[in-house]
Structures are given as C-alpha cells and as structure tokens.
PDB file of N, CA and C in Angstrom:
ATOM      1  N   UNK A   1     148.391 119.778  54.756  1.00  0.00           N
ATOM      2  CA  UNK A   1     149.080 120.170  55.969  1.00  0.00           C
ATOM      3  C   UNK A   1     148.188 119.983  57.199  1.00  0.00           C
ATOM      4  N   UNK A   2     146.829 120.308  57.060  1.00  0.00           N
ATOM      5  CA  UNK A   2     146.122 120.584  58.015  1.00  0.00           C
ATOM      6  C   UNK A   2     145.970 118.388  58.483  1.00  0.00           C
ATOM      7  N   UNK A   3     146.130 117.663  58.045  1.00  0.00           N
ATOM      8  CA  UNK A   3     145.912 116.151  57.887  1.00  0.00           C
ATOM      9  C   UNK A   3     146.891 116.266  58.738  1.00  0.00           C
ATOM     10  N   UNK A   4     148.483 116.125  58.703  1.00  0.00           N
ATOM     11  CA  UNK A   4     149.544 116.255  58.992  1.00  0.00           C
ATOM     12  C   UNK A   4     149.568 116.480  60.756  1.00  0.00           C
ATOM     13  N   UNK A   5     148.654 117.793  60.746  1.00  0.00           N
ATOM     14  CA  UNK A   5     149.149 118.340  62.022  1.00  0.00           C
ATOM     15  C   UNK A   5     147.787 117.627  62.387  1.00  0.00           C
ATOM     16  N   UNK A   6     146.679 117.003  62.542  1.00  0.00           N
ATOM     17  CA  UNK A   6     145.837 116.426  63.138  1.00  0.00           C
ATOM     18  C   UNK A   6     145.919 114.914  63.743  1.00  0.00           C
ATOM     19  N   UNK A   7     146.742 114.225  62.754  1.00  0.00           N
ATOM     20  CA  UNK A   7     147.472 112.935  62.719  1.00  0.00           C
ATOM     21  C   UNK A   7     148.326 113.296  63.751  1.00  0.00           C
ATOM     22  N   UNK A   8     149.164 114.109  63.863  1.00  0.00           N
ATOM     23  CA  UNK A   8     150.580 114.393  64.984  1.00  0.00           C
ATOM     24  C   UNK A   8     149.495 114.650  66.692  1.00  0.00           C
ATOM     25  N   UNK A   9     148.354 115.630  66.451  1.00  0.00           N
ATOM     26  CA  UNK A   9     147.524 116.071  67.181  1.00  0.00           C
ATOM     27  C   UNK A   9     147.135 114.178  67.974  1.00  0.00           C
ATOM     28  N   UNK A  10     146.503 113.573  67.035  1.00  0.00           N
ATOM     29  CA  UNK A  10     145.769 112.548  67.695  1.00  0.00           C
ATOM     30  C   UNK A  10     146.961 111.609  68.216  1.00  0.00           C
ATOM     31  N   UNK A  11     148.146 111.838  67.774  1.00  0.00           N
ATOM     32  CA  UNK A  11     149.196 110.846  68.366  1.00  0.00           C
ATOM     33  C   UNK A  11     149.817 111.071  70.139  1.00  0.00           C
ATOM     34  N   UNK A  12     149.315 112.729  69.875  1.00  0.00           N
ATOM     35  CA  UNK A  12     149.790 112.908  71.148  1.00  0.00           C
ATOM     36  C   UNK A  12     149.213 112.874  71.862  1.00  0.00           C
ATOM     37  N   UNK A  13     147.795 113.131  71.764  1.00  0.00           N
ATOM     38  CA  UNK A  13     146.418 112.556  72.333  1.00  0.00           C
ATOM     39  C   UNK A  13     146.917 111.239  73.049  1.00  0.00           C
ATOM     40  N   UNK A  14     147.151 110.509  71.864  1.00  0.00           N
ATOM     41  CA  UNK A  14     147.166 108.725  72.555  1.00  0.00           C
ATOM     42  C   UNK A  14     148.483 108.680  73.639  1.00  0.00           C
ATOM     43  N   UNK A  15     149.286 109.138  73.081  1.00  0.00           N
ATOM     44  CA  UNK A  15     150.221 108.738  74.162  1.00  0.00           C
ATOM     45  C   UNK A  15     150.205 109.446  75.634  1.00  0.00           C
ATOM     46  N   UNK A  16     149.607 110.579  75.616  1.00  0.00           N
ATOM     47  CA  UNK A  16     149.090 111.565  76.787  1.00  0.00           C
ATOM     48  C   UNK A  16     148.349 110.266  77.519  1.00  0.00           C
ATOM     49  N   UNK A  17     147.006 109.543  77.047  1.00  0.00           N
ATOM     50  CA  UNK A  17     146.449 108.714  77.879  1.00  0.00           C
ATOM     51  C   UNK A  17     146.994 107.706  77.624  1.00  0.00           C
ATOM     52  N   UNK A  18     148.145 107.094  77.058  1.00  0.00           N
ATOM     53  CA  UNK A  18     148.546 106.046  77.471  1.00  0.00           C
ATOM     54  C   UNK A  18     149.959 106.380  78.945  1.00  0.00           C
ATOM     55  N   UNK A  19     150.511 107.466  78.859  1.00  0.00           N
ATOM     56  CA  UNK A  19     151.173 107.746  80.213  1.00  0.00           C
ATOM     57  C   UNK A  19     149.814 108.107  81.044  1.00  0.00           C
ATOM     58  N   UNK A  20     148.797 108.510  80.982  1.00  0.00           N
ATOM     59  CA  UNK A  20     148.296 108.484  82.061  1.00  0.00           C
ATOM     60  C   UNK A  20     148.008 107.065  82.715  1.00  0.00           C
ATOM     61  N   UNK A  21     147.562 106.559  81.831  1.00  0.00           N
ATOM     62  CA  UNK A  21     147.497 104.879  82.369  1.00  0.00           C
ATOM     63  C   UNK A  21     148.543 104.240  83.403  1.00  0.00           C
ATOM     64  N   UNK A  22     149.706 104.659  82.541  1.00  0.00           N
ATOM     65  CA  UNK A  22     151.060 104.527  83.727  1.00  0.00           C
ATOM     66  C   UNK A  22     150.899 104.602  84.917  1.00  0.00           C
ATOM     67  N   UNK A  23     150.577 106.369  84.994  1.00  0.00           N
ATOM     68  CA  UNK A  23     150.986 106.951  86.311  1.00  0.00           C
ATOM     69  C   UNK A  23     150.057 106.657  86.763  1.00  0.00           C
ATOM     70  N   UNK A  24     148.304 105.716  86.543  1.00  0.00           N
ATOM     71  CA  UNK A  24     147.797 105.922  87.623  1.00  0.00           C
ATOM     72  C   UNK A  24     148.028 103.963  87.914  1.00  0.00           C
ATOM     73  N   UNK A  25     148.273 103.507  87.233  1.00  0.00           N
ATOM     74  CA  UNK A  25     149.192 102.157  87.689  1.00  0.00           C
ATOM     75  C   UNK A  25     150.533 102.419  88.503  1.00  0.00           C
ATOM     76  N   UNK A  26     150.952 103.259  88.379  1.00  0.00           N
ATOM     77  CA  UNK A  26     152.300 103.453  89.917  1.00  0.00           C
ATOM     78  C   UNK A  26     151.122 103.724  91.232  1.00  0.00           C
ATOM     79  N   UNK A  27     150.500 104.748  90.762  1.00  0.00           N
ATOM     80  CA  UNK A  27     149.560 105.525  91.807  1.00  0.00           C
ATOM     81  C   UNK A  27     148.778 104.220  92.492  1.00  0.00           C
ATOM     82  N   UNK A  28     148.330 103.102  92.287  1.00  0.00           N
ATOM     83  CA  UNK A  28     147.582 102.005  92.328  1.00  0.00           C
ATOM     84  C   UNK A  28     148.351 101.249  93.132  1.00  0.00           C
ATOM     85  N   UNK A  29     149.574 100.944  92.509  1.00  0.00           N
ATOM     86  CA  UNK A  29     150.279  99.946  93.272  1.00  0.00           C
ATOM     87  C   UNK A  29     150.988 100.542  94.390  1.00  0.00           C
ATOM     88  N   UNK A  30     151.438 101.905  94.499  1.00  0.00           N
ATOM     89  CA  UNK A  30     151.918 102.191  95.539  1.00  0.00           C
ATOM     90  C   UNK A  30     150.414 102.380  96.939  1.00  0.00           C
ATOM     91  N   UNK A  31     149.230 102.249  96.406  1.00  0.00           N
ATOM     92  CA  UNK A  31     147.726 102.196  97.485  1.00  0.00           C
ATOM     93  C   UNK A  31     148.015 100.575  97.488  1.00  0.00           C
ATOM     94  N   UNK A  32     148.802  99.593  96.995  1.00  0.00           N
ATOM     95  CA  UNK A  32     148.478  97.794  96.910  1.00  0.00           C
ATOM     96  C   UNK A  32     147.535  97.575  96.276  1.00  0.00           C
ATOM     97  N   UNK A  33     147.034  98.186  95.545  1.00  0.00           N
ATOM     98  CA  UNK A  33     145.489  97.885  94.571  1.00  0.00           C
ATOM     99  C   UNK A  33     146.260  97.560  93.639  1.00  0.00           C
ATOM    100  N   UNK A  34     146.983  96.031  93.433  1.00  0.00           N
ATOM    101  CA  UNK A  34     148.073  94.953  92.487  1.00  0.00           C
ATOM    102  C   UNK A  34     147.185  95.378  91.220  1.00  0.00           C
ATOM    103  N   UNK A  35     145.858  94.347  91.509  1.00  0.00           N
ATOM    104  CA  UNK A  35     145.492  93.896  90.359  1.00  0.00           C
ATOM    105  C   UNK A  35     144.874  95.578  89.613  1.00  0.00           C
ATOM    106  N   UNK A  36     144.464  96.619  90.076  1.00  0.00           N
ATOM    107  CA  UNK A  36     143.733  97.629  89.035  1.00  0.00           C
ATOM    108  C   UNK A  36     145.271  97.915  88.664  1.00  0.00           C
ATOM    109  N   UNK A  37     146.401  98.141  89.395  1.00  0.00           N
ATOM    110  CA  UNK A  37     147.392  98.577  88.526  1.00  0.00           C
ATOM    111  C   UNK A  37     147.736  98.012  87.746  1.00  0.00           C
ATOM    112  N   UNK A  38     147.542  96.533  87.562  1.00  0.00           N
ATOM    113  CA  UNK A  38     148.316  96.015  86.919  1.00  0.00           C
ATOM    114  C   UNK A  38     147.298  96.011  85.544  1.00  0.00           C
ATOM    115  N   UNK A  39     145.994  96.362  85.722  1.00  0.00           N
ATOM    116  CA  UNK A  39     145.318  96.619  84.535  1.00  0.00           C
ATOM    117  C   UNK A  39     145.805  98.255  83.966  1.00  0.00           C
ATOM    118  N   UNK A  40     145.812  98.893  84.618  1.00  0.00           N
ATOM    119  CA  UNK A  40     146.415 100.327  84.124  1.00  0.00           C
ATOM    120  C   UNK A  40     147.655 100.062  83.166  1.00  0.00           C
ATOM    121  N   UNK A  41     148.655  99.370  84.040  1.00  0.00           N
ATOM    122  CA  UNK A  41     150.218  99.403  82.964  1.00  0.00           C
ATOM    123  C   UNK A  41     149.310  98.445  82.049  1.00  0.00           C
ATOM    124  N   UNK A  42     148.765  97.987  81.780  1.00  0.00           N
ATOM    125  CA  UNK A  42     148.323  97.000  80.768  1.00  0.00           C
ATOM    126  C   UNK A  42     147.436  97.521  79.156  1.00  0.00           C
ATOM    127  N   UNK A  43     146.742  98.444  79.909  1.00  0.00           N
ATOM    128  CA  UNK A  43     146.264  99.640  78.792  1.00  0.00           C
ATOM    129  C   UNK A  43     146.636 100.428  78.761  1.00  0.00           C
ATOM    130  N   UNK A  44     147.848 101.125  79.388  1.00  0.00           N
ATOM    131  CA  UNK A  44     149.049 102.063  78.776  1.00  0.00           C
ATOM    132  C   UNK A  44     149.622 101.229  77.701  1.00  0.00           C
ATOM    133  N   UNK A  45     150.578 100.221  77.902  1.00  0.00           N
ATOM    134  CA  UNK A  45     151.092  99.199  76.599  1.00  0.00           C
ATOM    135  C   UNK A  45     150.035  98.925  75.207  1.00  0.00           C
ATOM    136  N   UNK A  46     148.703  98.850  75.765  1.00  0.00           N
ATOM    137  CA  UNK A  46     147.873  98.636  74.905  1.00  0.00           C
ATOM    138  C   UNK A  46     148.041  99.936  73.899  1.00  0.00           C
ATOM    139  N   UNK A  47     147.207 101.147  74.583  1.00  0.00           N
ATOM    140  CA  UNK A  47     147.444 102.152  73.592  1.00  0.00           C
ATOM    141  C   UNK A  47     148.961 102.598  73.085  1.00  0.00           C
ATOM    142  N   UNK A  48     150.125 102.300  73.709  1.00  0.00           N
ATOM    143  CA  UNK A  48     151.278 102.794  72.788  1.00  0.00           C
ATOM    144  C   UNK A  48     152.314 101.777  72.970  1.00  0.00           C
ATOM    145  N   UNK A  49     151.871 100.462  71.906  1.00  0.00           N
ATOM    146  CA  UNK A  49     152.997  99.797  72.297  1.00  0.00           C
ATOM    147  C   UNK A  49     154.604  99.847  71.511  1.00  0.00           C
ATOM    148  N   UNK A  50     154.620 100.852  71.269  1.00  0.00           N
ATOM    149  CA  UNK A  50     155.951 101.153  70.845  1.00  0.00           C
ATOM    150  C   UNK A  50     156.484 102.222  71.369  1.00  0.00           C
ATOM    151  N   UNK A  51     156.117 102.445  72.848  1.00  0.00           N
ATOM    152  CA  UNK A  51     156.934 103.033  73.552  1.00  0.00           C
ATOM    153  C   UNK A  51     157.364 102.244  74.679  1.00  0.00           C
ATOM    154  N   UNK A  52     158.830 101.632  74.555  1.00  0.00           N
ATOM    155  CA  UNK A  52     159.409 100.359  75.616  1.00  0.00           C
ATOM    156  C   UNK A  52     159.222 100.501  76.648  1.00  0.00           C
ATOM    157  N   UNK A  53     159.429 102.158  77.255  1.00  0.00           N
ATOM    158  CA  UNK A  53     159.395 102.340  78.622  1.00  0.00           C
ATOM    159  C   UNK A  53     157.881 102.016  79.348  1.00  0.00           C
ATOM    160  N   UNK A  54     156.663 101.875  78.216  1.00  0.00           N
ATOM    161  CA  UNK A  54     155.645 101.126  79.023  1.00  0.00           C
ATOM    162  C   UNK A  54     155.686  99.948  79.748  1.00  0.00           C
ATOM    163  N   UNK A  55     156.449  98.806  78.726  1.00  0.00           N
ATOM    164  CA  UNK A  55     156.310  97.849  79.102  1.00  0.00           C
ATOM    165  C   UNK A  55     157.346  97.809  80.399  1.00  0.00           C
ATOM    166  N   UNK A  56     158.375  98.103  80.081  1.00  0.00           N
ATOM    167  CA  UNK A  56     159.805  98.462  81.260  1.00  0.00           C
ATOM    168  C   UNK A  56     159.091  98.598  82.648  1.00  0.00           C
ATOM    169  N   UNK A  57     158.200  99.551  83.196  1.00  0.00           N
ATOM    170  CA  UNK A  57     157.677 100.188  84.277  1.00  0.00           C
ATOM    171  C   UNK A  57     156.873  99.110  84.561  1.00  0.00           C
ATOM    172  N   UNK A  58     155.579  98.160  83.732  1.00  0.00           N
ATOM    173  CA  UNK A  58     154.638  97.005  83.703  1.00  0.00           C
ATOM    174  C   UNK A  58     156.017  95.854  84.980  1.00  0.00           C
ATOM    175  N   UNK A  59     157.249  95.574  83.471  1.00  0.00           N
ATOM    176  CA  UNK A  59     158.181  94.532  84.250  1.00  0.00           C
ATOM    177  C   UNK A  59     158.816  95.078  85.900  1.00  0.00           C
ATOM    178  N   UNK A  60     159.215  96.286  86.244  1.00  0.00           N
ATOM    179  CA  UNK A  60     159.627  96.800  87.429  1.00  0.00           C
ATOM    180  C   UNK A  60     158.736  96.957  88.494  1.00  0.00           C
ATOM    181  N   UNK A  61     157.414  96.661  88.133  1.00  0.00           N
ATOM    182  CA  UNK A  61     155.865  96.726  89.070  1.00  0.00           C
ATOM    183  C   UNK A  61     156.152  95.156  89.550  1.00  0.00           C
ATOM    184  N   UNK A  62     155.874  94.641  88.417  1.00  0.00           N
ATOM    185  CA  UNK A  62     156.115  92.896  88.476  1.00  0.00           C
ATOM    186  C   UNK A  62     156.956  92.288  89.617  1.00  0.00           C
ATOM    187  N   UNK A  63     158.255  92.476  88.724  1.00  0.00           N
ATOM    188  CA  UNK A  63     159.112  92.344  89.686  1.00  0.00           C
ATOM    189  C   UNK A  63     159.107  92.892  91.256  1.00  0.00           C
ATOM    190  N   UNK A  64     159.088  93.714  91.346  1.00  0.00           N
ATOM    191  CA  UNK A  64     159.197  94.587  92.716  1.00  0.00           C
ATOM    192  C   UNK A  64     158.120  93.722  93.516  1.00  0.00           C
ATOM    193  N   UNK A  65     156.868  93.359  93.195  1.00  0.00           N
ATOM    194  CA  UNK A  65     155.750  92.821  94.126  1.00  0.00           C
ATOM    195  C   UNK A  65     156.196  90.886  93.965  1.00  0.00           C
ATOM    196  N   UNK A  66     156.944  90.426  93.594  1.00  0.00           N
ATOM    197  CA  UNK A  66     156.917  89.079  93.743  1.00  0.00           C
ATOM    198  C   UNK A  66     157.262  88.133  92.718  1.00  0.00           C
ATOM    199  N   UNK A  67     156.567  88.978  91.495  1.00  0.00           N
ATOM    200  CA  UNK A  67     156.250  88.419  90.109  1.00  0.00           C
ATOM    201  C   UNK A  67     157.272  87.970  89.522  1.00  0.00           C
ATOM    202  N   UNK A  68     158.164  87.673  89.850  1.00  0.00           N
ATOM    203  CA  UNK A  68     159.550  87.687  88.752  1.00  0.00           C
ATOM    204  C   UNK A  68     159.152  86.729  87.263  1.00  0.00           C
ATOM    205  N   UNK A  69     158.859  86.190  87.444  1.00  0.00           N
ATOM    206  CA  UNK A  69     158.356  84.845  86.438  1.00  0.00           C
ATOM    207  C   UNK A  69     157.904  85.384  85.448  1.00  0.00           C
ATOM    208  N   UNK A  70     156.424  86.317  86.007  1.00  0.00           N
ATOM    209  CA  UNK A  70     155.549  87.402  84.975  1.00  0.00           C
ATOM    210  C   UNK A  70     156.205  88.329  84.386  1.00  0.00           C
ATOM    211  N   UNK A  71     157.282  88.537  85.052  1.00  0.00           N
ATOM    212  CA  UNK A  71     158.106  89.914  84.199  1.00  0.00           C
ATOM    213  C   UNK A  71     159.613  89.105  83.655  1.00  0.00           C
ATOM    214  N   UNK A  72     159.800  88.370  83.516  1.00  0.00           N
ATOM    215  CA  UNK A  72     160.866  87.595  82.822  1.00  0.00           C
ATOM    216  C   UNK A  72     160.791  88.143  81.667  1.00  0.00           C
ATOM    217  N   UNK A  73     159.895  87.347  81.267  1.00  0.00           N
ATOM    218  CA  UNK A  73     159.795  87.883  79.203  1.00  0.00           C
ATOM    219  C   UNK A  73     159.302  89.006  79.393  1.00  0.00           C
ATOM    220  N   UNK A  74     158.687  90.090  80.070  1.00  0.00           N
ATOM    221  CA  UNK A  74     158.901  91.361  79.082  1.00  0.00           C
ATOM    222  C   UNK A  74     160.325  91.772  79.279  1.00  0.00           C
ATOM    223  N   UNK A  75     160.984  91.812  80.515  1.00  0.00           N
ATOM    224  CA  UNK A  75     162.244  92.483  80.368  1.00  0.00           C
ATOM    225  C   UNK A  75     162.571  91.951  79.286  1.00  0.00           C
ATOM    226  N   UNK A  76     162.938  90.650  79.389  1.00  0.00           N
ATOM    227  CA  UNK A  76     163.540  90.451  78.079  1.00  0.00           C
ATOM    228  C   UNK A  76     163.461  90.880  76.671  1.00  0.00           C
ATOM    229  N   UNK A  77     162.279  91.059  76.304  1.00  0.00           N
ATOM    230  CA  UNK A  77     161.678  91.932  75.092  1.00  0.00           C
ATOM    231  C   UNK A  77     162.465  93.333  75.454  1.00  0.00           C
ATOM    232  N   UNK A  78     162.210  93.594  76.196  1.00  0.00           N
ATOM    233  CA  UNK A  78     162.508  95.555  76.986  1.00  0.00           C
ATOM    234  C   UNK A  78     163.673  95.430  76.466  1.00  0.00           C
ATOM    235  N   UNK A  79     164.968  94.884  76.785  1.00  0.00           N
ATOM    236  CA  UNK A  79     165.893  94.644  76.919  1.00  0.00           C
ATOM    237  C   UNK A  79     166.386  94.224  75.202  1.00  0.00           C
ATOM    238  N   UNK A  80     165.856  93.389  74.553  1.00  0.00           N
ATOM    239  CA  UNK A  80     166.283  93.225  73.230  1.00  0.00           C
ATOM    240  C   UNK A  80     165.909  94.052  72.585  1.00  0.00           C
ATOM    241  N   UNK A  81     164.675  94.891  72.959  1.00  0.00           N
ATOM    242  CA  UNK A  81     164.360  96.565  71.778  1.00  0.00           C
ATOM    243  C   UNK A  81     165.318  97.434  72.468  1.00  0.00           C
ATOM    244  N   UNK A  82     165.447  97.747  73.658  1.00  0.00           N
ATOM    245  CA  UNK A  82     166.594  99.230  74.105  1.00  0.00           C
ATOM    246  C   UNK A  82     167.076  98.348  75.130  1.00  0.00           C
ATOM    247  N   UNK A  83     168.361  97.801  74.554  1.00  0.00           N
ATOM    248  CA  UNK A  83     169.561  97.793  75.926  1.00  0.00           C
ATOM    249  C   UNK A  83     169.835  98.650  76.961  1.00  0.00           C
ATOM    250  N   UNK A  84     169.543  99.649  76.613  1.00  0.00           N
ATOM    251  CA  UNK A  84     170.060 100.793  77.915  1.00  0.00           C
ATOM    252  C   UNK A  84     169.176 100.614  79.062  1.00  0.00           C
ATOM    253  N   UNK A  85     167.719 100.285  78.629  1.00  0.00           N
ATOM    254  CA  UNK A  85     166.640  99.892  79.985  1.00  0.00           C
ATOM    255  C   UNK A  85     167.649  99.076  80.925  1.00  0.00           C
ATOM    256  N   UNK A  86     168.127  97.777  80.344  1.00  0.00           N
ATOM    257  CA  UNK A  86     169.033  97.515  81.775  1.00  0.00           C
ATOM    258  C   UNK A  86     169.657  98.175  82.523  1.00  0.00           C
ATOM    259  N   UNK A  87     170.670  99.065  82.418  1.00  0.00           N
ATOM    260  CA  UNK A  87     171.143  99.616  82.676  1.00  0.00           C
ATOM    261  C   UNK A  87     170.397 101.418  83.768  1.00  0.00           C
ATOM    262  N   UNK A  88     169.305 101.466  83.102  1.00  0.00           N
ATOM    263  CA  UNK A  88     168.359 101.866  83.700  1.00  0.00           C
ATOM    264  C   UNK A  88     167.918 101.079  84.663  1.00  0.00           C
ATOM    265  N   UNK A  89     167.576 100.543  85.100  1.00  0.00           N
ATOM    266  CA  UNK A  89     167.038  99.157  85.841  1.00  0.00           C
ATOM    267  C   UNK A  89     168.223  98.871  87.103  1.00  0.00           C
ATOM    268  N   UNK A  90     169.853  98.884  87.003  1.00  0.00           N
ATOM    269  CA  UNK A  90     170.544  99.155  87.362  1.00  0.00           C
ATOM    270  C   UNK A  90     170.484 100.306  88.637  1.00  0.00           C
ATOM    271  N   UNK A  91     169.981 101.136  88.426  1.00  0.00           N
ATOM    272  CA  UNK A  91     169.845 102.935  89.361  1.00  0.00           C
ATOM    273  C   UNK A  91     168.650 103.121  89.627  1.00  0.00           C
ATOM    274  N   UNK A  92     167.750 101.718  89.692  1.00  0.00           N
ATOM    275  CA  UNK A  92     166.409 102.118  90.124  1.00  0.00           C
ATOM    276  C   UNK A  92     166.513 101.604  91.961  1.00  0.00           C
ATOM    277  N   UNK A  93     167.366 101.204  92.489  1.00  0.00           N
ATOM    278  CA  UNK A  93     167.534 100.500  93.841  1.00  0.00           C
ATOM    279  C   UNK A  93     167.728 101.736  94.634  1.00  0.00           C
ATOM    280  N   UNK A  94     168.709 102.397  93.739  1.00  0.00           N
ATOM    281  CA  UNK A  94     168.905 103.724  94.727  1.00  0.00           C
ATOM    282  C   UNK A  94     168.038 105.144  95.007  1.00  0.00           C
ATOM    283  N   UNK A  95     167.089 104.827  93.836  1.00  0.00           N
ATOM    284  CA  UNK A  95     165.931 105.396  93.835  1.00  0.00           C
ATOM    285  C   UNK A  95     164.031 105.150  94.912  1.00  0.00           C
ATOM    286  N   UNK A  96     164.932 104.085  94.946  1.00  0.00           N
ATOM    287  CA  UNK A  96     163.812 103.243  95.466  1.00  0.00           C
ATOM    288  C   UNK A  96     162.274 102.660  95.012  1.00  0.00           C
ATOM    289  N   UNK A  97     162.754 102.522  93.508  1.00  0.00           N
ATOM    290  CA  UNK A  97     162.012 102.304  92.864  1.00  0.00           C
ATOM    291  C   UNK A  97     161.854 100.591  92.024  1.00  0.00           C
ATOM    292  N   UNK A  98     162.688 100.064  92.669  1.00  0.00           N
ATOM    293  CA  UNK A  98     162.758  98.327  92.697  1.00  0.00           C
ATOM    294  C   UNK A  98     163.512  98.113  94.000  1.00  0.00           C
ATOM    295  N   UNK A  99     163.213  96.850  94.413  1.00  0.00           N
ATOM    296  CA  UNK A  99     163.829  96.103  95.558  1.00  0.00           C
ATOM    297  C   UNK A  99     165.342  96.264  95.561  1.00  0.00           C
ATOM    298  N   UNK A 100     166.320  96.550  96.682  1.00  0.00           N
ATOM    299  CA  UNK A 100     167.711  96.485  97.103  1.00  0.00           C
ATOM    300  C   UNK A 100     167.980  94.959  96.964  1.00  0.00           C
ATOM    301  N   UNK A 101     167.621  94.077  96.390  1.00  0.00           N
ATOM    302  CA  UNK A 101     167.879  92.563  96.434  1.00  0.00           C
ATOM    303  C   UNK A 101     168.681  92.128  95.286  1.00  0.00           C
ATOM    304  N   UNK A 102     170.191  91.891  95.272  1.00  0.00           N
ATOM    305  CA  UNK A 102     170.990  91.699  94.703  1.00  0.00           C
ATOM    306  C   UNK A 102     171.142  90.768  94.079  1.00  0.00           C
ATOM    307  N   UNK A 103     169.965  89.746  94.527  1.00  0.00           N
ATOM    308  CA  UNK A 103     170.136  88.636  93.794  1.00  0.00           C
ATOM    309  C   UNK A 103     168.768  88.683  92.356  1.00  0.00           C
ATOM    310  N   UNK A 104     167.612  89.406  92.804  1.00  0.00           N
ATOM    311  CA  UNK A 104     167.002  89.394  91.803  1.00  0.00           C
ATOM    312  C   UNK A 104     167.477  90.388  90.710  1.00  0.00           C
ATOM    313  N   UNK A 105     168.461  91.611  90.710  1.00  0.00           N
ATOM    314  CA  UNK A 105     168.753  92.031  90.152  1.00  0.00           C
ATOM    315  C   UNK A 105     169.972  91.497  88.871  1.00  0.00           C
ATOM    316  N   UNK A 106     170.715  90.431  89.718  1.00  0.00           N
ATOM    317  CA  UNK A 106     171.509  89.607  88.772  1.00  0.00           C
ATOM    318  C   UNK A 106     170.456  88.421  87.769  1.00  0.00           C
ATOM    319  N   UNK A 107     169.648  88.037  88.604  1.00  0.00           N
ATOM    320  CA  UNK A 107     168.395  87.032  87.664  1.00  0.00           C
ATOM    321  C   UNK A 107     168.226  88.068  86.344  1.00  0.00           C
ATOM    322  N   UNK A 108     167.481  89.448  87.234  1.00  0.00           N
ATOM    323  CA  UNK A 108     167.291  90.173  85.547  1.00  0.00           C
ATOM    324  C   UNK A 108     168.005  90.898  84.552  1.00  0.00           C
ATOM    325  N   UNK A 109     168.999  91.378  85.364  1.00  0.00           N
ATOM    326  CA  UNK A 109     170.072  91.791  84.060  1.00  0.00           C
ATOM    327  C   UNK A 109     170.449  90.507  83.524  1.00  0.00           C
ATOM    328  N   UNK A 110     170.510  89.426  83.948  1.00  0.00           N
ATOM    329  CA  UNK A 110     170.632  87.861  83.079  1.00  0.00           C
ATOM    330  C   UNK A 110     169.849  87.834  82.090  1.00  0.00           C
ATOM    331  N   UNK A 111     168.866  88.596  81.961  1.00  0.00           N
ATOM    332  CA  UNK A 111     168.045  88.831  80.743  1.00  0.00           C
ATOM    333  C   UNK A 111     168.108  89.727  79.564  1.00  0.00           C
ATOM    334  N   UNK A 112     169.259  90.402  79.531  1.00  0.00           N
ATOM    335  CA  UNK A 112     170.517  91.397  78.703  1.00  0.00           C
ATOM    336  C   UNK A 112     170.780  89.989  77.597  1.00  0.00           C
ATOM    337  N   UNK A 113     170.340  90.902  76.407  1.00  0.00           N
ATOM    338  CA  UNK A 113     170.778  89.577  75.128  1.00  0.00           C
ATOM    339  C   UNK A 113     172.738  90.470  75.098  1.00  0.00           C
ATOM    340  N   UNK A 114     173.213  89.020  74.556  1.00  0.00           N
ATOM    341  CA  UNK A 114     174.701  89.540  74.852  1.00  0.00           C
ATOM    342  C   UNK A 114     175.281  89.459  73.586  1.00  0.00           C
ATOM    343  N   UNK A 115     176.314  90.438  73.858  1.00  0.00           N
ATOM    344  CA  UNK A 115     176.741  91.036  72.746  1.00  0.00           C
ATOM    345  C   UNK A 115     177.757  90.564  71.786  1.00  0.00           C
TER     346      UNK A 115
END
C-alpha cells in the first residue's frame, strides 16, 4: 500500500511541475519573452505528455504570436486525442485568449479529423 500511495505521491509531484512549466510559459509570453516561453510549454509536455491540454496551450501560444505553421500538427494531434479541444479553442476569442481573426480560426478548426 505504502508503494501505491508513493507512486500516486510522485505522479502528482510531476504533473504539479509540469503545470508549473505552463503557467510560467503564459507568464513569459504575456512579458514577449517568445522564446523562454516557448521553452517552458516545451518542458511542461516533456514532463506530462499525456496530458493534451499541455500541448493544446504550447499550439494556442503558437498560433496567437504568428506561428501557425508550428502549431498545425500539434493541434492536429490535440484534436485527434480530445475532439472537444476544438471546440474549446472555439471560446478562447471571447476570452481573449487567441486572436479575434476569423480566418485563422477556420484554418484551425480545419484541423478537426472528421467524423
């Protein structure tokens, strides 16, 4: 038992510093320091890459600063593990948390595998 709860212990460990990685990659890019954020979302994904919404936040950084190209294929990955991220992705304009630009938003929901 005691294995059990140490294993669960060190998991949450990792994912604790892999969202921190996140937030200090938002924290980064919202100072324009591109490139350290873009190393932050990069070793958040590293330590937990089976949590989508890492990579999701990596592609919405991307995108939002220019990148569309660079964040093509992860949405797309994002998007073929949890469909709903699109749709998420969708209600981030009104948040103000991706660009109001209607046209890059049709480019990336174009990246929705179809059903």
């Amino acid at each position: 038992m005691l294995r059990i709860r140490s294993l669960a212990a060190a998991r949450l460990i990792r994912l604790q510093r892999a969202y921190g990685h996140a937030n200090r990659g938002d924290e980064l890019m919202a100072e324009k320091n591109v490139q350290a954020g873009m190393s932050e979302y990069e070793a958040a994904i590293r330590l937990a890459p089976e949590i989508v919404e890492l990579p999701f936040g990596h592609a919405v950084a991307l995108a939002s600063i220019g990148r569309e190209t660079q964040a093509a294929p992860v949405f797309t990955t994002v998007f073929a593990a949890e469909p709903i991220w699109a749709e998420v992705l969708r209600r981030l304009p009104a948040a103000g948390l991706f660009p109001k630009d209607q046209q890059l938003m049709q480019r990336v929901q174009a990246l929705k595998p179809r059903p």
